[in-house]
C-alpha atoms as a PDB file:
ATOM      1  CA  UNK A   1      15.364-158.996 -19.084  1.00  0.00           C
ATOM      2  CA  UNK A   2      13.011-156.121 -20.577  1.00  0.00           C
ATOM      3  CA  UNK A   3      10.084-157.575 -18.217  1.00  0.00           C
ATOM      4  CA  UNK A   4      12.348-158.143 -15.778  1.00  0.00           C
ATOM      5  CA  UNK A   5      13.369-154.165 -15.724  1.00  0.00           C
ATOM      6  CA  UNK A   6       9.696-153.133 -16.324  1.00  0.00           C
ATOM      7  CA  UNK A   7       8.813-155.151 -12.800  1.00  0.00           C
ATOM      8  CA  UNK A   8      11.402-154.137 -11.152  1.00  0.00           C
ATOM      9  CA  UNK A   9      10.462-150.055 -12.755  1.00  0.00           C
ATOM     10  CA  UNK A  10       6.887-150.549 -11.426  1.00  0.00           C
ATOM     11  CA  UNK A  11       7.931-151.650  -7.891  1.00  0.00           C
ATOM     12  CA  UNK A  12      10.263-148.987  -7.413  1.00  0.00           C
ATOM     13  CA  UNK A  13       7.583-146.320  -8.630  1.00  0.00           C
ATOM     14  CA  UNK A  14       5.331-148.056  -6.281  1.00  0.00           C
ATOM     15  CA  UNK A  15       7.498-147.595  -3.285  1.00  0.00           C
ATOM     16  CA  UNK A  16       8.194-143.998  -3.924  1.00  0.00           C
ATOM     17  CA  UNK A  17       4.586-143.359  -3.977  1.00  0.00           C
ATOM     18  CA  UNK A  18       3.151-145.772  -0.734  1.00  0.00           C
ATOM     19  CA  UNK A  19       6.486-143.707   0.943  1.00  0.00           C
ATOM     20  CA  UNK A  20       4.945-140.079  -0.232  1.00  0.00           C
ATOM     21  CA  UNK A  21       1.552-141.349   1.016  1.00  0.00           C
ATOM     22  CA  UNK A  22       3.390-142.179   4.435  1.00  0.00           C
ATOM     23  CA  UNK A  23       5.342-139.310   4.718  1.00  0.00           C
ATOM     24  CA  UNK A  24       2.268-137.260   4.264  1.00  0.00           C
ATOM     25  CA  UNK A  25       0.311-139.163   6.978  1.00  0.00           C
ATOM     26  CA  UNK A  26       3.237-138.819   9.360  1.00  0.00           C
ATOM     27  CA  UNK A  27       2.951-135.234   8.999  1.00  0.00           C
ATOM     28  CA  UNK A  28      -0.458-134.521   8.939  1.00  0.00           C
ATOM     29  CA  UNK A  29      -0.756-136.785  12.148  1.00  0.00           C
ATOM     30  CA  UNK A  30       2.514-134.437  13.615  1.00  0.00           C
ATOM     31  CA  UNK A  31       0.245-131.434  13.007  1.00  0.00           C
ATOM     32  CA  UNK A  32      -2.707-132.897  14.539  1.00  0.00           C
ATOM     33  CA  UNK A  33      -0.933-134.196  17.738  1.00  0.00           C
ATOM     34  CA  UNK A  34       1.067-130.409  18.069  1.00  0.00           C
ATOM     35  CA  UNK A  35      -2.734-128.755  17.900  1.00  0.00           C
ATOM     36  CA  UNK A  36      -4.702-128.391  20.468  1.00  0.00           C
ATOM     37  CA  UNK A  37      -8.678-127.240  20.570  1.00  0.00           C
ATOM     38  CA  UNK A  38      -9.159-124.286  23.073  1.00  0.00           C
ATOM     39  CA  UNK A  39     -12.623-123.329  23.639  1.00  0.00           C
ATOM     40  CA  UNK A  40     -13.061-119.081  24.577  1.00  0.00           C
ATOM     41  CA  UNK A  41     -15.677-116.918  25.739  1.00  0.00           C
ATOM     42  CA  UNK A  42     -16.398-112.861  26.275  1.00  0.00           C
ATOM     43  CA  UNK A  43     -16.818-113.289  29.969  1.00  0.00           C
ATOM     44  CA  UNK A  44     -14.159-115.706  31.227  1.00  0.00           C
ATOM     45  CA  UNK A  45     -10.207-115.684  30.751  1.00  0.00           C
ATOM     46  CA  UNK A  46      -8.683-118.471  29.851  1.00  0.00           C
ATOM     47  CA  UNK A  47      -5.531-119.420  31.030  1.00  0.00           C
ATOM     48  CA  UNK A  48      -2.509-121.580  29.458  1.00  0.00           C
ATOM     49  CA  UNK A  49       0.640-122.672  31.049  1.00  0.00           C
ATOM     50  CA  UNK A  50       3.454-123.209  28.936  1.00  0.00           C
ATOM     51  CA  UNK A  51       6.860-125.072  30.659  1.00  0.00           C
ATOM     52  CA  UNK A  52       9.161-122.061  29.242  1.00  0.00           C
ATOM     53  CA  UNK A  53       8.726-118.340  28.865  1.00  0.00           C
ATOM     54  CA  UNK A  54       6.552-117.078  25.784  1.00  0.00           C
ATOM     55  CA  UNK A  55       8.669-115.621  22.873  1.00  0.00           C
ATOM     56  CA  UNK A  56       6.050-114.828  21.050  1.00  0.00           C
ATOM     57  CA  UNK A  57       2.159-115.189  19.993  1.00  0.00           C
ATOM     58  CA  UNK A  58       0.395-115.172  17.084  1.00  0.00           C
ATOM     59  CA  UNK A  59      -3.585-114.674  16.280  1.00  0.00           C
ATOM     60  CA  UNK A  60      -5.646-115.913  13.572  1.00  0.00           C
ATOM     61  CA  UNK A  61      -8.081-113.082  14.352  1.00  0.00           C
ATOM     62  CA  UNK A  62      -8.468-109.851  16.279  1.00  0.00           C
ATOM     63  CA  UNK A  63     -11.358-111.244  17.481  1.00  0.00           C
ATOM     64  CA  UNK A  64      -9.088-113.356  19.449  1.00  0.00           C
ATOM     65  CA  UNK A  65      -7.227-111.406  22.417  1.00  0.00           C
ATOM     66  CA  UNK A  66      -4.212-113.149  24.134  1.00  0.00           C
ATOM     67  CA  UNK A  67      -1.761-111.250  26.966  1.00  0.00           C
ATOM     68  CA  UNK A  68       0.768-112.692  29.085  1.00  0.00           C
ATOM     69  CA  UNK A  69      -0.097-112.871  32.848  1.00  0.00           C
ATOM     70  CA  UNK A  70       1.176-109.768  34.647  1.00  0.00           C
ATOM     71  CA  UNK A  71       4.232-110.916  36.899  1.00  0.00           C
ATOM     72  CA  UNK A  72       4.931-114.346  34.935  1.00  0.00           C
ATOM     73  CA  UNK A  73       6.365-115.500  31.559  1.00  0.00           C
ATOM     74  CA  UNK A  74       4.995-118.618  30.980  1.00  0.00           C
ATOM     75  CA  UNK A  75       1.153-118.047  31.112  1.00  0.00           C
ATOM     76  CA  UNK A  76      -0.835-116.484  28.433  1.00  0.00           C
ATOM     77  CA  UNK A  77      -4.219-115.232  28.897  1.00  0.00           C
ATOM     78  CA  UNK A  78      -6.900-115.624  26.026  1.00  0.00           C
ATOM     79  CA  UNK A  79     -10.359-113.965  25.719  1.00  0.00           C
ATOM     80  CA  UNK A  80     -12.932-113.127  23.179  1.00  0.00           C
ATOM     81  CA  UNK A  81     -13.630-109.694  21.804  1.00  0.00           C
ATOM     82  CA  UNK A  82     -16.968-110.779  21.354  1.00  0.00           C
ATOM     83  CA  UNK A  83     -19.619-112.917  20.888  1.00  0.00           C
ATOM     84  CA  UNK A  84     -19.936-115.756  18.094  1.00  0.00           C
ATOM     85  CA  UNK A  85     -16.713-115.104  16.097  1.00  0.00           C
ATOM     86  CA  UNK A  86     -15.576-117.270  13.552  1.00  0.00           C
ATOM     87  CA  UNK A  87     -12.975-120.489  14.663  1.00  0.00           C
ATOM     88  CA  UNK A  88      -9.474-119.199  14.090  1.00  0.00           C
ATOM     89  CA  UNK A  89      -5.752-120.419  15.626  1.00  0.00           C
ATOM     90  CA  UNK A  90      -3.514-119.429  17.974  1.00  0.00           C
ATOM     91  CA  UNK A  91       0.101-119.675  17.343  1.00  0.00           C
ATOM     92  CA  UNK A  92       2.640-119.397  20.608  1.00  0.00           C
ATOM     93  CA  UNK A  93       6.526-120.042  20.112  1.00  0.00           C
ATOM     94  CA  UNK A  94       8.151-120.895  23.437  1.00  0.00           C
ATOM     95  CA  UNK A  95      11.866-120.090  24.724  1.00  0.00           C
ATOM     96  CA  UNK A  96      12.712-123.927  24.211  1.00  0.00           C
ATOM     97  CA  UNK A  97      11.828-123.221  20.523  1.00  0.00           C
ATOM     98  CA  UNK A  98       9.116-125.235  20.213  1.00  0.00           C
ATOM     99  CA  UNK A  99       5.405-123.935  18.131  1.00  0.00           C
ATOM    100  CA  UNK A 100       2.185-124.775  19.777  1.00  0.00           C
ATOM    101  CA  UNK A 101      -0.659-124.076  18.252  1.00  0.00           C
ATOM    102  CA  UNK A 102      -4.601-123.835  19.169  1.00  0.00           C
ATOM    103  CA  UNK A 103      -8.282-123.876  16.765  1.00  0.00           C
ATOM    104  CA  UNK A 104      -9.865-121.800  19.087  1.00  0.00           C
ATOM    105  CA  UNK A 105     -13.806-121.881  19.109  1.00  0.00           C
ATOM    106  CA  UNK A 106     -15.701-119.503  20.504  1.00  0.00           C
ATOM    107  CA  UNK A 107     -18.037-121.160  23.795  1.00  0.00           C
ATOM    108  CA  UNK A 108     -20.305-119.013  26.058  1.00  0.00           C
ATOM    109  CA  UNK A 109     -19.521-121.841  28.742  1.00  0.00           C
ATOM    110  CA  UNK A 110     -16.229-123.296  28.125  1.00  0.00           C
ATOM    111  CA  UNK A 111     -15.656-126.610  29.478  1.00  0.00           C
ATOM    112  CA  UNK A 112     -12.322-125.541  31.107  1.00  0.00           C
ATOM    113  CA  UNK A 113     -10.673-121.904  31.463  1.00  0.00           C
ATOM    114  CA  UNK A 114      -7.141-123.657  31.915  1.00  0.00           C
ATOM    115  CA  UNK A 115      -4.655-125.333  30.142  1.00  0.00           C
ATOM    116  CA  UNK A 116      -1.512-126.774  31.152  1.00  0.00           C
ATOM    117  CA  UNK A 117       1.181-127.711  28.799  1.00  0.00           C
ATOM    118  CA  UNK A 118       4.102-129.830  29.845  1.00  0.00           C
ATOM    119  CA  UNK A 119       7.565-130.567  28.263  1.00  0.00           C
ATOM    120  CA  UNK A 120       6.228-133.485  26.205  1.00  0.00           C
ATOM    121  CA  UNK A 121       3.395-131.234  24.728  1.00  0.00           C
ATOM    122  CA  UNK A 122       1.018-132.984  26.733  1.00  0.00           C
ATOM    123  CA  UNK A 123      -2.186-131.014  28.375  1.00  0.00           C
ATOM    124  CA  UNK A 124      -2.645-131.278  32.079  1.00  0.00           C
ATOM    125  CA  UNK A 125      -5.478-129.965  34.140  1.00  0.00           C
ATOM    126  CA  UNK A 126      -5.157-131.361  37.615  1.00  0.00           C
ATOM    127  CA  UNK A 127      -2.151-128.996  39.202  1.00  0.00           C
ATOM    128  CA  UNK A 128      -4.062-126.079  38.402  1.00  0.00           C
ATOM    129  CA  UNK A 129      -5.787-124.441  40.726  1.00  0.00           C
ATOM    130  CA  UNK A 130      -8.391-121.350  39.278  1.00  0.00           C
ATOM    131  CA  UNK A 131     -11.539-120.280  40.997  1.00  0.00           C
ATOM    132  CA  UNK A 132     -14.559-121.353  38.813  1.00  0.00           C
ATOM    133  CA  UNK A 133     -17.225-118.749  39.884  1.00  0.00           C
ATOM    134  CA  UNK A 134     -17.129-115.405  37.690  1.00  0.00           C
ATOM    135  CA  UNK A 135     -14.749-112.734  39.554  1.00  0.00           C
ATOM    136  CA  UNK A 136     -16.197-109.023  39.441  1.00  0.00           C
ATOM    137  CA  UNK A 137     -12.651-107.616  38.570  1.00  0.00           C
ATOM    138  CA  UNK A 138     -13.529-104.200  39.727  1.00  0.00           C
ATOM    139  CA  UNK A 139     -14.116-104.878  43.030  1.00  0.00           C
ATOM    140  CA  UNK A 140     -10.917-106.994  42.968  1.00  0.00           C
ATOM    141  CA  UNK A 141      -9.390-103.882  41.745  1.00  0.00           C
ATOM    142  CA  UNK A 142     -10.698-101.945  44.463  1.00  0.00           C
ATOM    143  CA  UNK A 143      -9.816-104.248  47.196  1.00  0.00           C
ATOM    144  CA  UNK A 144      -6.392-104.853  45.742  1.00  0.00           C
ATOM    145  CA  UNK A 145      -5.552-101.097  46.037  1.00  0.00           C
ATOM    146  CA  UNK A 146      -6.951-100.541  49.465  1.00  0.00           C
ATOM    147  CA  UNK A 147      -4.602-103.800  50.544  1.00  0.00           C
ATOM    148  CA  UNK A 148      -1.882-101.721  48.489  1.00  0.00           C
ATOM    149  CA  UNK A 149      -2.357 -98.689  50.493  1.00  0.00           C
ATOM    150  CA  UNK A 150      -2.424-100.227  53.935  1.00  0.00           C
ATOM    151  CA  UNK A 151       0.314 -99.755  56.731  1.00  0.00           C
ATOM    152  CA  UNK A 152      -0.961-101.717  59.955  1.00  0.00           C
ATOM    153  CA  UNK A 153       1.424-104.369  58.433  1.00  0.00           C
ATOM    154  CA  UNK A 154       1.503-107.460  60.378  1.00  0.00           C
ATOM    155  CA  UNK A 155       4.699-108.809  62.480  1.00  0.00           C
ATOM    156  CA  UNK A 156       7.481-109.603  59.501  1.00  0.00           C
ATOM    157  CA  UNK A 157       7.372-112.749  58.147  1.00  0.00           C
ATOM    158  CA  UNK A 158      10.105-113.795  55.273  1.00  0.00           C
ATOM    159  CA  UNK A 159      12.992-114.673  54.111  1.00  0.00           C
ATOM    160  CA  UNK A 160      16.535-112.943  53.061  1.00  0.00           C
ATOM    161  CA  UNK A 161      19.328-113.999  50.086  1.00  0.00           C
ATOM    162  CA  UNK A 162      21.893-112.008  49.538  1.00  0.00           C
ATOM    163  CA  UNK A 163      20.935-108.627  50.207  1.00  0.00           C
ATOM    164  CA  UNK A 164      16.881-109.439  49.067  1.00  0.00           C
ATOM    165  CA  UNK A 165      14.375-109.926  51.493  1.00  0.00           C
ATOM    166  CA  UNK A 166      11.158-111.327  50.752  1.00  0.00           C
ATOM    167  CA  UNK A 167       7.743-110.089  53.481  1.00  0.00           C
ATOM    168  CA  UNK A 168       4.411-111.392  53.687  1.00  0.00           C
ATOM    169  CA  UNK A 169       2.995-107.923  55.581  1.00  0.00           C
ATOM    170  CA  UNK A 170      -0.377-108.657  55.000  1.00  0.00           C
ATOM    171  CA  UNK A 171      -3.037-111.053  54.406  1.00  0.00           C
ATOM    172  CA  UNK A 172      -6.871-110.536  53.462  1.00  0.00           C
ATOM    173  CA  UNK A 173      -9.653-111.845  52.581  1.00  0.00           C
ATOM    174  CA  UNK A 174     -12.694-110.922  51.082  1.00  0.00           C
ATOM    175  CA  UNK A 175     -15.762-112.260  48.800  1.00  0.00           C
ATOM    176  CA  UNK A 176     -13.736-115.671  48.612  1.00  0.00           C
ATOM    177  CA  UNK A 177     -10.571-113.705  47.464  1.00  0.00           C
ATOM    178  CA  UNK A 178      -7.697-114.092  49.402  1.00  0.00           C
ATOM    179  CA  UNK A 179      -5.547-110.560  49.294  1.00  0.00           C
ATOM    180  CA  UNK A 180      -1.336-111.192  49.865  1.00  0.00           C
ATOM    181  CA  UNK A 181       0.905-107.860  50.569  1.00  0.00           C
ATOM    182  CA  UNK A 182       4.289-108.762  50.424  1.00  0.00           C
ATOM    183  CA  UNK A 183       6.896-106.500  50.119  1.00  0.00           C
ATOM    184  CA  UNK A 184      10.730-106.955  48.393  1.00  0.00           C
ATOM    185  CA  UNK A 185      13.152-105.403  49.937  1.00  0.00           C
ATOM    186  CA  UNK A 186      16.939-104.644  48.122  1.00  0.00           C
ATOM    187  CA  UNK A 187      19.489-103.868  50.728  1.00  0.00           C
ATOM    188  CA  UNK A 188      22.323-104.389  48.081  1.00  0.00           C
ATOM    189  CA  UNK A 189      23.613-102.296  45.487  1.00  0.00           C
ATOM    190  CA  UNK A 190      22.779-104.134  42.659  1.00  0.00           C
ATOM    191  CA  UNK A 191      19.221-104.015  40.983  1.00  0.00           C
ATOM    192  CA  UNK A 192      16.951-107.350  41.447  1.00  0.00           C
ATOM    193  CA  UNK A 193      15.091-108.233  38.288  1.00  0.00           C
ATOM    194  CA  UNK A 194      12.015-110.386  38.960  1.00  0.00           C
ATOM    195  CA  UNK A 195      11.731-113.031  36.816  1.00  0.00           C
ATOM    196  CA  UNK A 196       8.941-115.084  38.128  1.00  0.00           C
ATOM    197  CA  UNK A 197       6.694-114.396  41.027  1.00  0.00           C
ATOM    198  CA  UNK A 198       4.406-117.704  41.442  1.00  0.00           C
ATOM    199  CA  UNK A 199       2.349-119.606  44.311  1.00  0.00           C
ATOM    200  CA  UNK A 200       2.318-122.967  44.894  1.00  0.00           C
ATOM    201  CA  UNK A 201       0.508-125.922  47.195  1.00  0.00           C
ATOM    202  CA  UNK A 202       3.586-128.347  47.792  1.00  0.00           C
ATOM    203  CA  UNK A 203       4.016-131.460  49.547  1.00  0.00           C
ATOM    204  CA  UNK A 204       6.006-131.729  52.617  1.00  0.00           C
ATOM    205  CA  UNK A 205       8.191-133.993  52.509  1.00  0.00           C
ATOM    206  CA  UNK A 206       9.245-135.612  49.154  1.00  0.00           C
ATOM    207  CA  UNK A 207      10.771-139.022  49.232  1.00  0.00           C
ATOM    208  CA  UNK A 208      11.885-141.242  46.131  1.00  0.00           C
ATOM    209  CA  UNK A 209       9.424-144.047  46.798  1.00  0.00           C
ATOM    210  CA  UNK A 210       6.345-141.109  46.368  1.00  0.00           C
ATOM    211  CA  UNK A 211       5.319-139.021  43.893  1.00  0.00           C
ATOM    212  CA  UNK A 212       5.187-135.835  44.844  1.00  0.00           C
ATOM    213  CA  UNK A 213       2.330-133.354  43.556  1.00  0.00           C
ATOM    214  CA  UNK A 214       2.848-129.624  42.938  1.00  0.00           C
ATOM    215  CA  UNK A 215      -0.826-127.495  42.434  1.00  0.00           C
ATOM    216  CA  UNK A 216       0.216-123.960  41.051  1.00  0.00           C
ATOM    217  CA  UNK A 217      -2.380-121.098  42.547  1.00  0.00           C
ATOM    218  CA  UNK A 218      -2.636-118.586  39.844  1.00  0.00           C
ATOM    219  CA  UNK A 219      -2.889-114.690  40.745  1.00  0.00           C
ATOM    220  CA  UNK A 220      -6.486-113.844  40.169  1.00  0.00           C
ATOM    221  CA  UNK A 221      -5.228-109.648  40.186  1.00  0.00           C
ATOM    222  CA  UNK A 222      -2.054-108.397  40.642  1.00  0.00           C
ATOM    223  CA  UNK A 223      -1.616-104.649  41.654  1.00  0.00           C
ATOM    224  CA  UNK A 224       1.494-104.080  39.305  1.00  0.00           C
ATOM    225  CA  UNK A 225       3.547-105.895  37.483  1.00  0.00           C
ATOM    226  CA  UNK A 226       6.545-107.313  39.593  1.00  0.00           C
ATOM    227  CA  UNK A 227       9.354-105.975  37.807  1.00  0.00           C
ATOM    228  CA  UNK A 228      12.696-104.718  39.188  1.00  0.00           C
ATOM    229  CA  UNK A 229      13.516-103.295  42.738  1.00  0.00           C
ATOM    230  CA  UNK A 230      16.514-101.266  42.495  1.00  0.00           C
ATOM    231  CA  UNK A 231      19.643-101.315  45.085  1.00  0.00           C
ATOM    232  CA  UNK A 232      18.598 -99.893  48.453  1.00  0.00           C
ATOM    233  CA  UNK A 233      15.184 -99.355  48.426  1.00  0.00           C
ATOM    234  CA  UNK A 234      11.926-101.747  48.360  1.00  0.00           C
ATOM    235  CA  UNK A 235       8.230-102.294  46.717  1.00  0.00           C
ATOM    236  CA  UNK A 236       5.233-103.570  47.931  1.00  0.00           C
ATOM    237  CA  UNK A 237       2.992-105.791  45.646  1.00  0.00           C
ATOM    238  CA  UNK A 238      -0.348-107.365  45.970  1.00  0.00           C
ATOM    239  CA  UNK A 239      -1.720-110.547  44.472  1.00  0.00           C
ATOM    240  CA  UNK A 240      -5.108-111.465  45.158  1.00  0.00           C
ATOM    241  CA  UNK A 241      -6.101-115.424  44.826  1.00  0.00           C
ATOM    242  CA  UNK A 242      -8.811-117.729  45.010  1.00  0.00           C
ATOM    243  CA  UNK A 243      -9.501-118.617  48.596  1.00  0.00           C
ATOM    244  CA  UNK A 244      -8.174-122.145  49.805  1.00  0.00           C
ATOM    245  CA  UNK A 245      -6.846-124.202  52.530  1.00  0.00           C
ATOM    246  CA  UNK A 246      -3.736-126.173  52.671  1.00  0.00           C
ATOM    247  CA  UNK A 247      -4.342-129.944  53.186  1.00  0.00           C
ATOM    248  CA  UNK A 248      -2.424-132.212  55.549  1.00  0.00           C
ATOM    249  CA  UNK A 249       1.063-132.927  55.040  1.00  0.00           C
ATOM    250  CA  UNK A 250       1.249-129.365  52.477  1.00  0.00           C
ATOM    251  CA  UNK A 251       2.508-126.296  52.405  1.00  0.00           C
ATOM    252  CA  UNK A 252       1.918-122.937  50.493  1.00  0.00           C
ATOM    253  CA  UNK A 253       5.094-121.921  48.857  1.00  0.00           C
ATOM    254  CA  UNK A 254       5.752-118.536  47.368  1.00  0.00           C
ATOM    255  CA  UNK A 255       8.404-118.003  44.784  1.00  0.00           C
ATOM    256  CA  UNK A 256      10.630-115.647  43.995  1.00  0.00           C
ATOM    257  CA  UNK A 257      13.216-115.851  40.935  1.00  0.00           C
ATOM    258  CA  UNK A 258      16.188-113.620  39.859  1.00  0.00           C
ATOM    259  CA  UNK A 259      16.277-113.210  36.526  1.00  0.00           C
ATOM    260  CA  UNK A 260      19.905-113.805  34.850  1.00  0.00           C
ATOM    261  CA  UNK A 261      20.964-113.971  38.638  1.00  0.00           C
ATOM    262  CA  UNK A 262      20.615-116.526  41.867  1.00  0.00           C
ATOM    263  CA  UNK A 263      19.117-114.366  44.391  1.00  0.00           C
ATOM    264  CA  UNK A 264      15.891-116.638  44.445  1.00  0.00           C
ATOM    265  CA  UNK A 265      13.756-116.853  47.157  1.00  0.00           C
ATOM    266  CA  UNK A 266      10.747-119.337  48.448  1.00  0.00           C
ATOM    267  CA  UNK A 267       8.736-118.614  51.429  1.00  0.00           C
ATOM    268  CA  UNK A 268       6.983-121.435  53.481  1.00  0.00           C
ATOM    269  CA  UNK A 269       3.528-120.456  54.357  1.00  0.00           C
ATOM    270  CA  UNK A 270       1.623-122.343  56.695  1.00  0.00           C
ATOM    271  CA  UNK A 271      -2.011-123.305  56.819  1.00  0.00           C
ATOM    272  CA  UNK A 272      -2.525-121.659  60.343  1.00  0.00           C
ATOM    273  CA  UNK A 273      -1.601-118.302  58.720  1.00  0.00           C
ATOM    274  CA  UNK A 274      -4.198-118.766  55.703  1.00  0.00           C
ATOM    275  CA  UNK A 275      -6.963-119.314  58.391  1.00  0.00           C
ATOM    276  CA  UNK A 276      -5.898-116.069  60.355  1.00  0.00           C
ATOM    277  CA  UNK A 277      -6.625-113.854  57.188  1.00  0.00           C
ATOM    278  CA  UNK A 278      -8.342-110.093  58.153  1.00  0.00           C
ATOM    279  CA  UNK A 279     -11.392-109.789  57.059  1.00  0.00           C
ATOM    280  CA  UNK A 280     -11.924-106.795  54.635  1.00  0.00           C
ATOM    281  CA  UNK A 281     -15.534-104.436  55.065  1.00  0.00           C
END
């Protein structure tokens, strides 16, 4: 019985220990499947899209400089301070409550300036669209404001919710930049609070027997942040965005969203107005 009890002692320590060991594998893999490696330079911005809004962010190093995009809550912008730092991490909490976090390297020619992050933590790269020649961001500045300051607006185009109106007035190009004026209108009473302001190249038509595929365009420069329009009156905003053309059977959509509210809007812009952009001198 006393060898008996001393087997049965040693398998039972023996378990205990092979399920530590497991336990600890399961959660070291956990933390290596939740990290991701981001790769940053001095002279591009990286860009990473998250599926909810950004809570908040955390760096490793000041070396290390992270924004969120002007206009949107679920893309953070990441850039290096300077040359040759030392790796560090990233930490981002999301509104869904879930931690993501980055090693990010420091790369004079990164292998990819975006990163998209879906619901199941997975990275996606192919319904991004991001110009991959350097920007000068002054002139884009410059260009952005002259758009800003223009009044030969075009004939209306939009749409109206409630007592919001959404107006492509305007549409430029220049230098492979494509420069949208739109303005928001509020004929109600009631302040509209912008939520999210994002482009998109959208199929269609979208049955259930095809898969339909949804490219986001990403503001290279945005004049201002859109923010809130307040009851009776209206503000003009001006995105620029890497040039393009709208294949066959697609559509460039522009939307809108309320936040707390369900004044949303999404304009339908066609390729024919694209191809009629001014030129700017």
């Amino acid at each position: 019985m006393k060898k008996l009890s001393a087997v049965t002692k040693g398998l039972f320590l023996f378990l205990v220990s092979f399920g530590s060991v497991a336990q600890e594998n399961i959660q070291r893999k956990l933390l290596e499947q939740s990290s991701y490696k981001l790769e940053i330079s001095n002279t591009k911005t990286s860009n990473i899209i998250f599926p909810y809004a950004i809570v908040s962010v955390d760096r490793g190093s000041a070396e290390i400089l992270a924004q969120k995009a002007t206009g949107v809550e679920n893309i953070l912008q990441v850039k290096a301070a300077k040359t040759g730092f030392t790796p560090s991490n990233l930490s981002v909490v999301t509104a869904d409550g879930k931690l993501t976090t980055f090693v990010v390297s420091y790369v004079e020619n990164p292998s990819s300036i975006n990163l998209s992050i879906d619901g199941n933590a997975k990275s996606r790269e192919d319904n991004i669209f991001l110009p991959k020649e350097n920007i000068n961001e002054a002139e884009v500045r410059k260009y952005a404001e002259y758009v800003f300051q223009n009044k030969e607006y075009t004939a209306s185009y939009g749409k109206n919710n409630n007592g919001i109106g959404l107006n492509l007035k305007g549409l430029f190009i220049k230098d492979g930049i494509l420069y949208f004026q739109f303005k928001v209108s509020n004929w109600s009473n009631i302040s509209y609070d912008i939520d999210q302001f994002r482009f998109f190249i959208r199929d269609q038509r979208r049955t259930n027997r095809t898969a339909s595929q949804e490219i986001e365009v990403l503001p290279i420069y945005v004049n201002k942040e859109p923010n809130r329009v307040v009851g009776r009156s209206y503000d003009i905003y001006v995105f620029a965005l890497p040039k393009f053309t709208i294949p066959d059977q697609k559509y460039f959509a522009v939307q809108m969203m309320e936040k707390d509210g369900g004044r949303h809007l999404d304009l339908k812009i066609g390729n024919s107005k694209i191809l009629r952009a001014r030129p700017l001198r």
